[in-house]
C-alpha atoms as a PDB file:
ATOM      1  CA  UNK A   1     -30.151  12.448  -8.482  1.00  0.00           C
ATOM      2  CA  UNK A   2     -29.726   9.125  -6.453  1.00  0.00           C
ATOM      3  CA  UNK A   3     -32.245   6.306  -7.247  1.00  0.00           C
ATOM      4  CA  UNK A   4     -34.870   6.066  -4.588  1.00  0.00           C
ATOM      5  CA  UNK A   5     -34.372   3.820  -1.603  1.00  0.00           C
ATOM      6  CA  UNK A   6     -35.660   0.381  -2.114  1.00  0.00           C
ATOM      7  CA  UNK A   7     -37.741  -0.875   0.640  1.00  0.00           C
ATOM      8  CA  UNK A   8     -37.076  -4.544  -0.013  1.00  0.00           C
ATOM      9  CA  UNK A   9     -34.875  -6.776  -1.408  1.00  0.00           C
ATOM     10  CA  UNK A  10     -36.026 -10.580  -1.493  1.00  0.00           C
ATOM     11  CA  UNK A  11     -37.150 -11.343   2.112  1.00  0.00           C
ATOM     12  CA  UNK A  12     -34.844  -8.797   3.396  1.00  0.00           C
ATOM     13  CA  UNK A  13     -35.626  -4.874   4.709  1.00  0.00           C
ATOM     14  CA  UNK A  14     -33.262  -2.539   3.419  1.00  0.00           C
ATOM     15  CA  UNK A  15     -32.064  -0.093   5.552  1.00  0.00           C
ATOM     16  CA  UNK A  16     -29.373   2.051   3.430  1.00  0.00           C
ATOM     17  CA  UNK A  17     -27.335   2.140   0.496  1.00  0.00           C
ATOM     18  CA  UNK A  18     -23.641   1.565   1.036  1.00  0.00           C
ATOM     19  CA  UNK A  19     -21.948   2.142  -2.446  1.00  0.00           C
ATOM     20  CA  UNK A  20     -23.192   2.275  -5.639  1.00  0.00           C
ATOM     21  CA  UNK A  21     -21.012   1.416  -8.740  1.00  0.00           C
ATOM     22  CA  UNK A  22     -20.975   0.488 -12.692  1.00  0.00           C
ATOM     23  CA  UNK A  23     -21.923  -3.268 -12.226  1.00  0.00           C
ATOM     24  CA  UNK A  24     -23.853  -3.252  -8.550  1.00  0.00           C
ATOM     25  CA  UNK A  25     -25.229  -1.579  -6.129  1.00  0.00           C
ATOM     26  CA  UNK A  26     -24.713  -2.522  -2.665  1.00  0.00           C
ATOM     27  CA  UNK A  27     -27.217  -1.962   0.693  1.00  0.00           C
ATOM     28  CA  UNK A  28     -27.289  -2.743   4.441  1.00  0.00           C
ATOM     29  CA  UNK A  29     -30.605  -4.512   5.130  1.00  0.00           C
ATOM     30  CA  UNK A  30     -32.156  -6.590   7.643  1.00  0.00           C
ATOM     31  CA  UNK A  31     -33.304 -10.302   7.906  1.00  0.00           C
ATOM     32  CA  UNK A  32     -36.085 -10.543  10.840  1.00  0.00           C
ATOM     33  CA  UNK A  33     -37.619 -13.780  11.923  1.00  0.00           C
ATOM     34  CA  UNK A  34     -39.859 -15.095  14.982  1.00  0.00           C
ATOM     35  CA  UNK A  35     -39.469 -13.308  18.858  1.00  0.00           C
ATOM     36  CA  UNK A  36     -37.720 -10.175  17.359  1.00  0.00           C
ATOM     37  CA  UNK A  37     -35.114 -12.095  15.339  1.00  0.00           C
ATOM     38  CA  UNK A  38     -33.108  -9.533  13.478  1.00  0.00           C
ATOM     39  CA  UNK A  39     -29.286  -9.595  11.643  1.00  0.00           C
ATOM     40  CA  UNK A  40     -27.736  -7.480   9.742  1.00  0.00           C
ATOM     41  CA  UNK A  41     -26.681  -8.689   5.947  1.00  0.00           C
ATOM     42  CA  UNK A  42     -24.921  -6.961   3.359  1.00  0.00           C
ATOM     43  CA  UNK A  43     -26.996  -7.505  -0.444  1.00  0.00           C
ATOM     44  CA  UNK A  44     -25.330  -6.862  -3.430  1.00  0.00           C
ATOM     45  CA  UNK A  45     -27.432  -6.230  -6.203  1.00  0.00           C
ATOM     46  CA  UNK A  46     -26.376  -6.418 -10.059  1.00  0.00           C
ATOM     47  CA  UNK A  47     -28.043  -4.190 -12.337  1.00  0.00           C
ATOM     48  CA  UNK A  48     -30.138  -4.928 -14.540  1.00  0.00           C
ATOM     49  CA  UNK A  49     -28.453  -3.947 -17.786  1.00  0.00           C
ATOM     50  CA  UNK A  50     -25.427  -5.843 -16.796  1.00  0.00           C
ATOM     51  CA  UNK A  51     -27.334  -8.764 -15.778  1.00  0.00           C
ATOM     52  CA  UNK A  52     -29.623  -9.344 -18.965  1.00  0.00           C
ATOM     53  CA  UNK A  53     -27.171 -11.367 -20.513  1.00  0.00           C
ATOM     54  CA  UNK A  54     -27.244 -15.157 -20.913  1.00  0.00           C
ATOM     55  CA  UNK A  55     -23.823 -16.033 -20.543  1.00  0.00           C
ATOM     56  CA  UNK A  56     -23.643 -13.369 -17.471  1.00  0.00           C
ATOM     57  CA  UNK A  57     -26.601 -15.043 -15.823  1.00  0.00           C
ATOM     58  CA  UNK A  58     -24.844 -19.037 -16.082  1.00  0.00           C
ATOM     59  CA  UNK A  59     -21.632 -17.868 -15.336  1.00  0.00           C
ATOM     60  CA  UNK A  60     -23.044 -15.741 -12.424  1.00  0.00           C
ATOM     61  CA  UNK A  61     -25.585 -18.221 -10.763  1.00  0.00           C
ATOM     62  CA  UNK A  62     -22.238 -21.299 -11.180  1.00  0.00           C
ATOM     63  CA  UNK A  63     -19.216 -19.279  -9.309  1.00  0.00           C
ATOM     64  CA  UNK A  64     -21.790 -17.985  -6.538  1.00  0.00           C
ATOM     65  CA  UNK A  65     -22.840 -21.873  -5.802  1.00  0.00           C
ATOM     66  CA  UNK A  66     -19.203 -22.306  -5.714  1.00  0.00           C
ATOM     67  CA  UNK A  67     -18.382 -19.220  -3.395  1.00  0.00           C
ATOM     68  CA  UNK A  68     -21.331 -19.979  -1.064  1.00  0.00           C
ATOM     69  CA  UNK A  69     -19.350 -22.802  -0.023  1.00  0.00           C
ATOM     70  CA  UNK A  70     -16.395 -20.952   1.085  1.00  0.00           C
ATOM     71  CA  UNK A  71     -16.268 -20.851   4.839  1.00  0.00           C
ATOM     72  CA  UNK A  72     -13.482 -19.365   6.361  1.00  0.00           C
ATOM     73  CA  UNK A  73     -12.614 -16.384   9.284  1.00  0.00           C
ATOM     74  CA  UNK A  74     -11.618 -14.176   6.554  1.00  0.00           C
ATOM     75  CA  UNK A  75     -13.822 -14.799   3.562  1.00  0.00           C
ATOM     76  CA  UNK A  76     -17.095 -12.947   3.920  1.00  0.00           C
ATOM     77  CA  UNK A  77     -20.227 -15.485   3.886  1.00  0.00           C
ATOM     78  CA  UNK A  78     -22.451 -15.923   1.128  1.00  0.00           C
ATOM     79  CA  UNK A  79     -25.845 -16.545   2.407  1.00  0.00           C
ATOM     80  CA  UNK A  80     -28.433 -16.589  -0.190  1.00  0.00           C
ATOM     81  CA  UNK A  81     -28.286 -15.973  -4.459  1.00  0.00           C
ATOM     82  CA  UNK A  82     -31.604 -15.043  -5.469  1.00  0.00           C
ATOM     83  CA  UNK A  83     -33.556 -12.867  -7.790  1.00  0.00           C
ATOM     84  CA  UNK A  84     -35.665  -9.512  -7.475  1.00  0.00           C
ATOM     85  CA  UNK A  85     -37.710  -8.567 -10.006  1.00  0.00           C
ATOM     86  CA  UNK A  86     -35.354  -7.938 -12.675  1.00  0.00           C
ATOM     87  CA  UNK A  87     -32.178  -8.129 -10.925  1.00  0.00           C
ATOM     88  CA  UNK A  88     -29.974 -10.849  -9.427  1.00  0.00           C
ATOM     89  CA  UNK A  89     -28.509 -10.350  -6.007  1.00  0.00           C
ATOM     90  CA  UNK A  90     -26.364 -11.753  -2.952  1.00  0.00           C
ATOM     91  CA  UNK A  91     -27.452 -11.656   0.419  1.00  0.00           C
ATOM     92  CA  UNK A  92     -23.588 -11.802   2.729  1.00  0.00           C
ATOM     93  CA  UNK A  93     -22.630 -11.373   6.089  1.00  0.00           C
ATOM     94  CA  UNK A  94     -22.237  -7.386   6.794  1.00  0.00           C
ATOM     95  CA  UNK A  95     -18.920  -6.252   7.480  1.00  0.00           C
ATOM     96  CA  UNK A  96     -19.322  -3.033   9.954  1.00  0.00           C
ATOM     97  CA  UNK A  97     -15.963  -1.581   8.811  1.00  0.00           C
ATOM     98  CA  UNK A  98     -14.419  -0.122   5.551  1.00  0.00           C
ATOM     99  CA  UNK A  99     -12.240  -1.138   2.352  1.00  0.00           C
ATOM    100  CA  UNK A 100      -8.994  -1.449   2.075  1.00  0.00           C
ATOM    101  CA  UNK A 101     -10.019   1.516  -0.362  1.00  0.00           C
ATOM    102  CA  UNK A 102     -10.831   3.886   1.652  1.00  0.00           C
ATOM    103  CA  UNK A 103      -7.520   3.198   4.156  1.00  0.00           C
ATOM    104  CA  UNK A 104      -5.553   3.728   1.929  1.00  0.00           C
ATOM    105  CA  UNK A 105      -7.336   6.818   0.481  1.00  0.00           C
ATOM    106  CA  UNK A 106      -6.778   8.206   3.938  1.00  0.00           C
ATOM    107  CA  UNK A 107      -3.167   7.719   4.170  1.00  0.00           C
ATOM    108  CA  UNK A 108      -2.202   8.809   0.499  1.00  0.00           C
ATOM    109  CA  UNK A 109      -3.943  12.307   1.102  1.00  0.00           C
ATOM    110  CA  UNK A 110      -1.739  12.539   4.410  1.00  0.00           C
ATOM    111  CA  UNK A 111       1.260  11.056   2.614  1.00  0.00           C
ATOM    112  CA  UNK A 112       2.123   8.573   4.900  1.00  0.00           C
ATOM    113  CA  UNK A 113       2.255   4.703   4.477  1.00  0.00           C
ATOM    114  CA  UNK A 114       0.106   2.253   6.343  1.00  0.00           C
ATOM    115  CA  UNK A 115       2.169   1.378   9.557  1.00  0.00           C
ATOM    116  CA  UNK A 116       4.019  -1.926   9.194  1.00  0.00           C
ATOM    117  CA  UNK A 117       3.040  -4.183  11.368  1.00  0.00           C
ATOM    118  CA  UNK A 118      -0.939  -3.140  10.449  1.00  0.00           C
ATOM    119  CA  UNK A 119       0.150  -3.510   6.762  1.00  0.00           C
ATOM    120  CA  UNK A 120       1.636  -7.111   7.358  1.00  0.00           C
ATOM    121  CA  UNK A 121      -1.394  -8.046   9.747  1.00  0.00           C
ATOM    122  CA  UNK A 122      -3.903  -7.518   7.079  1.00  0.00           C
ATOM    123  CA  UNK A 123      -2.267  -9.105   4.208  1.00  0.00           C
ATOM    124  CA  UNK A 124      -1.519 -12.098   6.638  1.00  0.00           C
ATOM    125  CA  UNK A 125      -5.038 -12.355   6.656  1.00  0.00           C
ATOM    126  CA  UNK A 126      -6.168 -11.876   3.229  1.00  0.00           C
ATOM    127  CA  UNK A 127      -3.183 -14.341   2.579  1.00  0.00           C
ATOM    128  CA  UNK A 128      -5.127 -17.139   4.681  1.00  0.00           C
ATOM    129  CA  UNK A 129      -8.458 -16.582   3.410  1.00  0.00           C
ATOM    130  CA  UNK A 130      -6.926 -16.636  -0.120  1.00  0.00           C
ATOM    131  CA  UNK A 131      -5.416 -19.899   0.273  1.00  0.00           C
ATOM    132  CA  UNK A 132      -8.423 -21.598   2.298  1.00  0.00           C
ATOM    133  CA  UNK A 133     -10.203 -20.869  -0.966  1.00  0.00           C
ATOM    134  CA  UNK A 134      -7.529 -21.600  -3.514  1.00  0.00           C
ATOM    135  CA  UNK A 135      -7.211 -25.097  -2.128  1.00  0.00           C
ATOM    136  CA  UNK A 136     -11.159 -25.686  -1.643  1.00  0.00           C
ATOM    137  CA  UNK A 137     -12.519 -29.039  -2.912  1.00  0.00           C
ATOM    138  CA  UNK A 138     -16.004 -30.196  -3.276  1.00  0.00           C
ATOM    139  CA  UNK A 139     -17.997 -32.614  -1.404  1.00  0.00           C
ATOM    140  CA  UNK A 140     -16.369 -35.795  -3.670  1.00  0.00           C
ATOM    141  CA  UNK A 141     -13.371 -34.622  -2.978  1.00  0.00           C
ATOM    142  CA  UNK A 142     -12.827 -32.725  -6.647  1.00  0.00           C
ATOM    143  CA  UNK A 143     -10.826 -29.397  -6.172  1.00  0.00           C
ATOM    144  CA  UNK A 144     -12.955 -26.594  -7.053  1.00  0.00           C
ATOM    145  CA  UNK A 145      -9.849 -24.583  -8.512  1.00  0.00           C
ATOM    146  CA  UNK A 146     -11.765 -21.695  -7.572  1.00  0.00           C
ATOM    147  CA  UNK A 147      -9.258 -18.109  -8.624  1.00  0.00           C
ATOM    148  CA  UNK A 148     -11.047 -14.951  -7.603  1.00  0.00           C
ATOM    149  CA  UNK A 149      -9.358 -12.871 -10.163  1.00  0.00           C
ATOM    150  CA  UNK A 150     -10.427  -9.143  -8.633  1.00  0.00           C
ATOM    151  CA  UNK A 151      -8.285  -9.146  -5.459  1.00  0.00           C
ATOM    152  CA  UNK A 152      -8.088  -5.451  -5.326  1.00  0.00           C
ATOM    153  CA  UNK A 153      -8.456  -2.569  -2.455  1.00  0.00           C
ATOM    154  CA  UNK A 154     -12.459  -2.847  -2.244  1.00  0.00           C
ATOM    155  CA  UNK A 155     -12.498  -6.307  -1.961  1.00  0.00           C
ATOM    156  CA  UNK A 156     -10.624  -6.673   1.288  1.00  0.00           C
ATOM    157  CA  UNK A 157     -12.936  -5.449   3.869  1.00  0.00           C
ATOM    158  CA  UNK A 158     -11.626  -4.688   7.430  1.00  0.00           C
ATOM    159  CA  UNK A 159     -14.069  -4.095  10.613  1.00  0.00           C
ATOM    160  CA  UNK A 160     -14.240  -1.888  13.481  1.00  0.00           C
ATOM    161  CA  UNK A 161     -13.180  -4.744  15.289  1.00  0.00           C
ATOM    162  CA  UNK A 162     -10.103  -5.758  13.795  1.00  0.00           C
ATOM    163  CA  UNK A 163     -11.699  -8.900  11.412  1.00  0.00           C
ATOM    164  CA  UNK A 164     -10.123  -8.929   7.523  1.00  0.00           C
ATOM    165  CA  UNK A 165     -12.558 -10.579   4.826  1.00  0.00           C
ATOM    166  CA  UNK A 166     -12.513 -11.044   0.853  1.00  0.00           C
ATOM    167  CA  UNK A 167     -15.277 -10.523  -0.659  1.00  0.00           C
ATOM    168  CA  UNK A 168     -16.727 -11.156  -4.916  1.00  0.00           C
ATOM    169  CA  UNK A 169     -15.401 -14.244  -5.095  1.00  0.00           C
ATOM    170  CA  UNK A 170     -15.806 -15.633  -8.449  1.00  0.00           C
ATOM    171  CA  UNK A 171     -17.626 -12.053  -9.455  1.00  0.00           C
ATOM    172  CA  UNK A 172     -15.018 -11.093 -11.773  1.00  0.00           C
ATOM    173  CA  UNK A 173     -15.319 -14.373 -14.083  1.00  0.00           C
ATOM    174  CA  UNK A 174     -19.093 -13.803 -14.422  1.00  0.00           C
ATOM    175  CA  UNK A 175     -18.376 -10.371 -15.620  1.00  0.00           C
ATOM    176  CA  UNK A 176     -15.617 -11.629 -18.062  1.00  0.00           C
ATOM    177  CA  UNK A 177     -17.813 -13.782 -19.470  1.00  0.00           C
ATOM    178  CA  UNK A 178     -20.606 -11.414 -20.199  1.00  0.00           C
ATOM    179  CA  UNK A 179     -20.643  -9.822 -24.205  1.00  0.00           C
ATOM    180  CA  UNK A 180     -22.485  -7.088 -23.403  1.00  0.00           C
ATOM    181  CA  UNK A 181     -19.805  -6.223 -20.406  1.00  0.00           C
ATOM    182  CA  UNK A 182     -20.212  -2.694 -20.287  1.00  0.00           C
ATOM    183  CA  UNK A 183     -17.803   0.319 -20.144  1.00  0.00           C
ATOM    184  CA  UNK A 184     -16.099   1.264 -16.697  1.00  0.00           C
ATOM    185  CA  UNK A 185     -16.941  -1.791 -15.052  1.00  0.00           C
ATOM    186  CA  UNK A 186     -13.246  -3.154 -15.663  1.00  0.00           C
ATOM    187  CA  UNK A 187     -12.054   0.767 -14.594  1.00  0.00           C
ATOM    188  CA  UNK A 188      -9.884   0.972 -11.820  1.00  0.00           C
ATOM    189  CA  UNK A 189      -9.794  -2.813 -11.761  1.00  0.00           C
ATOM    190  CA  UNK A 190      -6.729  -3.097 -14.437  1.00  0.00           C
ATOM    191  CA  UNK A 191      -4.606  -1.556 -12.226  1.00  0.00           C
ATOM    192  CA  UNK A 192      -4.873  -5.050  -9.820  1.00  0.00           C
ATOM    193  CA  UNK A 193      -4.456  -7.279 -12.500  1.00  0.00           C
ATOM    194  CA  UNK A 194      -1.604  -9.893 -13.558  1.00  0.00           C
ATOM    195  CA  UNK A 195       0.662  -9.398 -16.687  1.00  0.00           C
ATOM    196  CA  UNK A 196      -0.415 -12.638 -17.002  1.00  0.00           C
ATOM    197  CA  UNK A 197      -4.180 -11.764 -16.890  1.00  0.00           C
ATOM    198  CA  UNK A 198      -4.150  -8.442 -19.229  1.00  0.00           C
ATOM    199  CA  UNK A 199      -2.629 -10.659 -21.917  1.00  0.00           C
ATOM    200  CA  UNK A 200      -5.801 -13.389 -21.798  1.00  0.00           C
ATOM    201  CA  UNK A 201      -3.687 -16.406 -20.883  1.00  0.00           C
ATOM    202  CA  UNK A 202      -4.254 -18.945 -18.716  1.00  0.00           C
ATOM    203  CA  UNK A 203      -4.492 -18.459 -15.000  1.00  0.00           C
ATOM    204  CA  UNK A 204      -4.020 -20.186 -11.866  1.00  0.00           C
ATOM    205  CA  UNK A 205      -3.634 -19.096  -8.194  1.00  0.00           C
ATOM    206  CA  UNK A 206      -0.091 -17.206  -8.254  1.00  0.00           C
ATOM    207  CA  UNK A 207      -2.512 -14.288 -10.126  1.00  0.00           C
ATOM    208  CA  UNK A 208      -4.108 -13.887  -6.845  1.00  0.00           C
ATOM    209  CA  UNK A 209      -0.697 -13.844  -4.899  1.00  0.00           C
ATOM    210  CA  UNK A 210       0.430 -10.668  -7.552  1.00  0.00           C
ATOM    211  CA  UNK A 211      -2.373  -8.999  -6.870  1.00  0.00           C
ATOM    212  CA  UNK A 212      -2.233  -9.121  -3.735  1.00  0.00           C
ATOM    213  CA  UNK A 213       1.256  -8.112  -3.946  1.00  0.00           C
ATOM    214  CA  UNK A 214       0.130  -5.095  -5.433  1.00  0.00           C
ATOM    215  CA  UNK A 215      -2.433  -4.681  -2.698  1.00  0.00           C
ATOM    216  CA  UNK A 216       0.498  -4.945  -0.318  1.00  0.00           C
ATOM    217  CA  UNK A 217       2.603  -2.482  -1.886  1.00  0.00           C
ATOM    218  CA  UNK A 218       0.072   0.426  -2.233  1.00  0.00           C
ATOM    219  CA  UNK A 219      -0.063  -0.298   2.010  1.00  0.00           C
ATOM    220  CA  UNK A 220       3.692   0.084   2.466  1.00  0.00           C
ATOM    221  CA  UNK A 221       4.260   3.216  -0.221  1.00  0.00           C
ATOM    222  CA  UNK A 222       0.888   4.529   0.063  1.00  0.00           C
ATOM    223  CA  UNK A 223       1.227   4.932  -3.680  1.00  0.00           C
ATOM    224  CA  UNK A 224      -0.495   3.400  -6.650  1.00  0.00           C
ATOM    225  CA  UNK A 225       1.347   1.134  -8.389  1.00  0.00           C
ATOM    226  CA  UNK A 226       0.133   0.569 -11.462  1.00  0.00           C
ATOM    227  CA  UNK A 227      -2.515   2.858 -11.658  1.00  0.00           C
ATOM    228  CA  UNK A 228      -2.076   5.799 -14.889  1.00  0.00           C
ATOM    229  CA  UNK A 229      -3.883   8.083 -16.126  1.00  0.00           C
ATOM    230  CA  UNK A 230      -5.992   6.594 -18.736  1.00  0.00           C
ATOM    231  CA  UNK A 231      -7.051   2.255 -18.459  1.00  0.00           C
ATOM    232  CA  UNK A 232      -4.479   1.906 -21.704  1.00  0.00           C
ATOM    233  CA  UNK A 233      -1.508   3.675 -19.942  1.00  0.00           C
ATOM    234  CA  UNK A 234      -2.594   1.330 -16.589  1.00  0.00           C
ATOM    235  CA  UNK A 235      -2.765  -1.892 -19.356  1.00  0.00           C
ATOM    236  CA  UNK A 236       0.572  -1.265 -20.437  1.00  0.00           C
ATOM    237  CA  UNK A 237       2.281  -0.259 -17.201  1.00  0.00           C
ATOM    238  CA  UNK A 238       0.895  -3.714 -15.880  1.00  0.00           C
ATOM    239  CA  UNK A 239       1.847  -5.518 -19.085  1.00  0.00           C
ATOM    240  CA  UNK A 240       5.306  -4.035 -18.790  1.00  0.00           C
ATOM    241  CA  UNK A 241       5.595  -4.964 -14.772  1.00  0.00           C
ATOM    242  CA  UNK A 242       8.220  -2.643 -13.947  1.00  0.00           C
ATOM    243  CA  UNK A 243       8.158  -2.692 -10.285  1.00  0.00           C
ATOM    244  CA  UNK A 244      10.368  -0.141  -8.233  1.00  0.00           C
ATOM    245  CA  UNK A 245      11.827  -1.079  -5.091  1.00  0.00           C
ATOM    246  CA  UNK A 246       9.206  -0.149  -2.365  1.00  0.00           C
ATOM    247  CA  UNK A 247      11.905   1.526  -0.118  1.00  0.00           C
ATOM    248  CA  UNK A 248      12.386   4.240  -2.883  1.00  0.00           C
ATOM    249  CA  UNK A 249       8.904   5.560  -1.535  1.00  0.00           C
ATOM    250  CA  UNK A 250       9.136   4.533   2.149  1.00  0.00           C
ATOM    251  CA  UNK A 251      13.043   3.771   3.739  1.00  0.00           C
ATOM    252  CA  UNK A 252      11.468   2.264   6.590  1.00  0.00           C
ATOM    253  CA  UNK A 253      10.929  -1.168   4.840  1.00  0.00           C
ATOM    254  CA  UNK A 254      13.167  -3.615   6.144  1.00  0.00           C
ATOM    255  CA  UNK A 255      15.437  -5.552   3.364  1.00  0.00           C
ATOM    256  CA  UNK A 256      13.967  -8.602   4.067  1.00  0.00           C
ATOM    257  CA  UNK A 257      10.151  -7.535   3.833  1.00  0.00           C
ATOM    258  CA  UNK A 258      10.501  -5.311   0.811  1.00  0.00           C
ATOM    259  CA  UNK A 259      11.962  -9.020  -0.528  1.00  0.00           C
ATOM    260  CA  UNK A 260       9.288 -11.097   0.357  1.00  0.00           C
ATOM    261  CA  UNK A 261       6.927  -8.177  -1.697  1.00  0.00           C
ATOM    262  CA  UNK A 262       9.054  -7.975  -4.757  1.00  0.00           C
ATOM    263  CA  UNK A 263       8.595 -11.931  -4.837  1.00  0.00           C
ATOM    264  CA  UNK A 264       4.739 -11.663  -4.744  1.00  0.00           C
ATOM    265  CA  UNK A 265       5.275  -9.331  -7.765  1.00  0.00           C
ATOM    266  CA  UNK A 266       7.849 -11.102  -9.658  1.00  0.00           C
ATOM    267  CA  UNK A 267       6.487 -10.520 -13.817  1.00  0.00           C
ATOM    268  CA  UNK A 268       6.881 -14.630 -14.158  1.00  0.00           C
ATOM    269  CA  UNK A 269       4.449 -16.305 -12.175  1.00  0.00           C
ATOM    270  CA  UNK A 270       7.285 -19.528 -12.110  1.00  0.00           C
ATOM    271  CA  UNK A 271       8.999 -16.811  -9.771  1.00  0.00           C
ATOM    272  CA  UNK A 272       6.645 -16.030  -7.473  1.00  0.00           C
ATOM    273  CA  UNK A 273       5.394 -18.048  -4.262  1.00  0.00           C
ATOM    274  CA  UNK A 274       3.436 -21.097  -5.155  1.00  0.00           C
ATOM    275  CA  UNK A 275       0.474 -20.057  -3.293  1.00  0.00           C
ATOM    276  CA  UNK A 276      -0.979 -17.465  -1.145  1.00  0.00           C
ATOM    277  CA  UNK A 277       0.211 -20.002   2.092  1.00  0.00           C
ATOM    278  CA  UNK A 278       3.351 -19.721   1.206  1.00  0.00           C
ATOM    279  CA  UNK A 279       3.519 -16.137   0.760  1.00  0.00           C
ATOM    280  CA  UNK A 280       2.002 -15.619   4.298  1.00  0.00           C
ATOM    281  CA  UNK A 281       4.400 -18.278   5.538  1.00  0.00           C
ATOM    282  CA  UNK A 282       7.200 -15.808   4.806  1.00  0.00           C
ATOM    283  CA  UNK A 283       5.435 -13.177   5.940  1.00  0.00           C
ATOM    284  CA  UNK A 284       4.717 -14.801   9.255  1.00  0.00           C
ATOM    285  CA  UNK A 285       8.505 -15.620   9.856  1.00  0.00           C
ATOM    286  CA  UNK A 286       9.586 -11.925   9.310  1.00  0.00           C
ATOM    287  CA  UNK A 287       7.043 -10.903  11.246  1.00  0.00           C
ATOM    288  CA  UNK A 288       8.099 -13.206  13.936  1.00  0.00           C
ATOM    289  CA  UNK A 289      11.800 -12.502  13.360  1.00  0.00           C
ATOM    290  CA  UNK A 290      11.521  -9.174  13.530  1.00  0.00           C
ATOM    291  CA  UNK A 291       9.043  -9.486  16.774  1.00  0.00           C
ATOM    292  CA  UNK A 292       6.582  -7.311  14.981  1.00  0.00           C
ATOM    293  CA  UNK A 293       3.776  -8.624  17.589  1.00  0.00           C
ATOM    294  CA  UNK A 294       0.172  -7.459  16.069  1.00  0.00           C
ATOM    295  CA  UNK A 295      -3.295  -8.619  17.076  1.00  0.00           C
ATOM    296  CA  UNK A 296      -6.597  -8.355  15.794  1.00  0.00           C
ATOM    297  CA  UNK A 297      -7.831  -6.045  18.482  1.00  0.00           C
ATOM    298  CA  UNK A 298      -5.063  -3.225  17.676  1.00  0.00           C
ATOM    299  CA  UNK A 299      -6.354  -3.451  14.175  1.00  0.00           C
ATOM    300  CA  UNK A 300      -9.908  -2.674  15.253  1.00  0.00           C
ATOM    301  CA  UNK A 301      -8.521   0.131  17.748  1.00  0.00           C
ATOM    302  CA  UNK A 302      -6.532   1.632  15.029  1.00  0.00           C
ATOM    303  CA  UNK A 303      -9.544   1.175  12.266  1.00  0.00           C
ATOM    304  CA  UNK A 304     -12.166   3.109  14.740  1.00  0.00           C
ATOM    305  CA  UNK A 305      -9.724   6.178  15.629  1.00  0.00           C
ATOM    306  CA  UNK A 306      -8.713   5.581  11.826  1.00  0.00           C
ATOM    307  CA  UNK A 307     -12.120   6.613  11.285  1.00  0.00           C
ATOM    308  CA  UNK A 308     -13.439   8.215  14.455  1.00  0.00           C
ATOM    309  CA  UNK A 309     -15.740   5.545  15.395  1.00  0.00           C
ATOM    310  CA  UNK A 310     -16.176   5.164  19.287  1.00  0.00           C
END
């Protein structure tokens, strides 16, 4: 049976539960002000047993005061960390649209691929938001070397009308640092992870540029990559990094895409792109070279017959 409906959250009215997973729970609710001012906000909310650690709660309350100054088009806005009764949240601009998840859970029970130039659109995007924060300094000037380490399907939002936004950045490191981390909240995210990050060594920003790869891949093949059966078959298979060539699942990938993908998932991170700019740089010139013209208004057409919103 699901937990009962809170009414509030902090200052803000909640108005439904979205999702609901091993580490958080997350709600639409409401901020209202003077004359009838109202706006939607999206609150995550960590649970309690996850968040009773010490070394959760530092790590937590430091990469959120880093995230919440992240302001970009296609990274999702952090407005408020706080605390209700026992439980930490986040209070962030509401997205009215769906996960990458949930696309691509669509096309993989039809058996068909994300179309191209939809496929390159969004990853554009992610690409610039990635890179906006990957190269974020601080007010003195410092670079915040902030590395969200969780890109993955549900953190890539995409709304009805056509906007693409990361979201948990910094999450992941708060949960890595926790002791008491419990079981299943890493599930299902070891199958977005660098080779480089299941073996505990150092990372830097070209682990966000192979995970997006992978990302990029499941919307061309509209297969998992990396994803097995059990999380130490999905460990290994990432360890290994045997990548197939994407046109072995879908023919229509041109040569010099499926190139530009297989670089983004190259096992060395020395061979990959350098950043997440210049993986959308080549992006943007096949897309131009190829005239694959794409705007963010066909995205939010196709998104809302995607999903039979009107």
């Amino acid at each position: 049976m699901a937990a009962a409906l809170p009414d509030r959250i902090g200052p803000y009215q909640v108005v439904e539960r979205i999702s609901a997973g091993g580490m958080a729970e997350v709600y639409k609710a409401k901020q209202t002000g003077a004359d009838n001012f109202e706006r939607p906000v999206a609150i995550k909310r960590i649970l309690p047993h996850i968040a009773r650690d010490p070394n959760f709660i530092a790590m937590f309350q430091a990469e959120a005061k880093l995230a919440v100054q992240l302001q970009h088009g296609n990274i999702c806005q952090i407005y408020q960390l706080g605390r209700h009764e026992d439980s930490f949240y986040i209070a962030l601009e509401y997205v009215d649209g769906r996960d990458i998840g949930s696309v691509l859970d669509l096309h993989q029970k039809q058996g068909r691929p994300i179309p191209l130039p939809q496929a390159c659109y969004i990853i554009s995007r992610a690409c610039e938001g990635l890179d906006y924060a990957h190269n974020k300094k601080s007010n003195d000037g410092k670079p915040l070397n902030i590395i969200h380490r969780d890109i993955s399907p549900p953190n890539i939002l995409i709304s009805f009308e056509g906007e693409v936004k990361l979201i948990d950045f910094g999450l992941a490191k708060a949960v890595g640092s926790s002791v008491q981390t419990q079981a299943g909240i890493i599930k299902g995210k070891l199958a977005y992870m660098s080779p480089e990050q299941v073996r505990g060594t150092g990372l830097d920003h070209r682990s966000d540029v192979f995970a997006l790869g992978i990302v990029f891949f499941e919307l061309l093949t509209a297969r998992r990559l990396f994803r097995r059966e059990s999380d130490l078959e999905t460990f290994d298979a990432v360890r290994q990094c045997q990548v197939p060539r994407p046109t072995e699942f879908n023919p229509a990938i041109p040569p010099a895409l499926e190139s530009i993908l297989l670089k983004a998932l190259a096992r060395n991170a020395d061979e990959r792109y350098s950043s997440a700019g210049a993986f959308n740089e080549a992006l943007r010139e096949f897309v131009m070279s190829s005239r694959m013209n794409f705007r963010g208004d066909q995205l939010g057409a196709w998104m809302r017959k995607l999903f039979a919103r009107h």
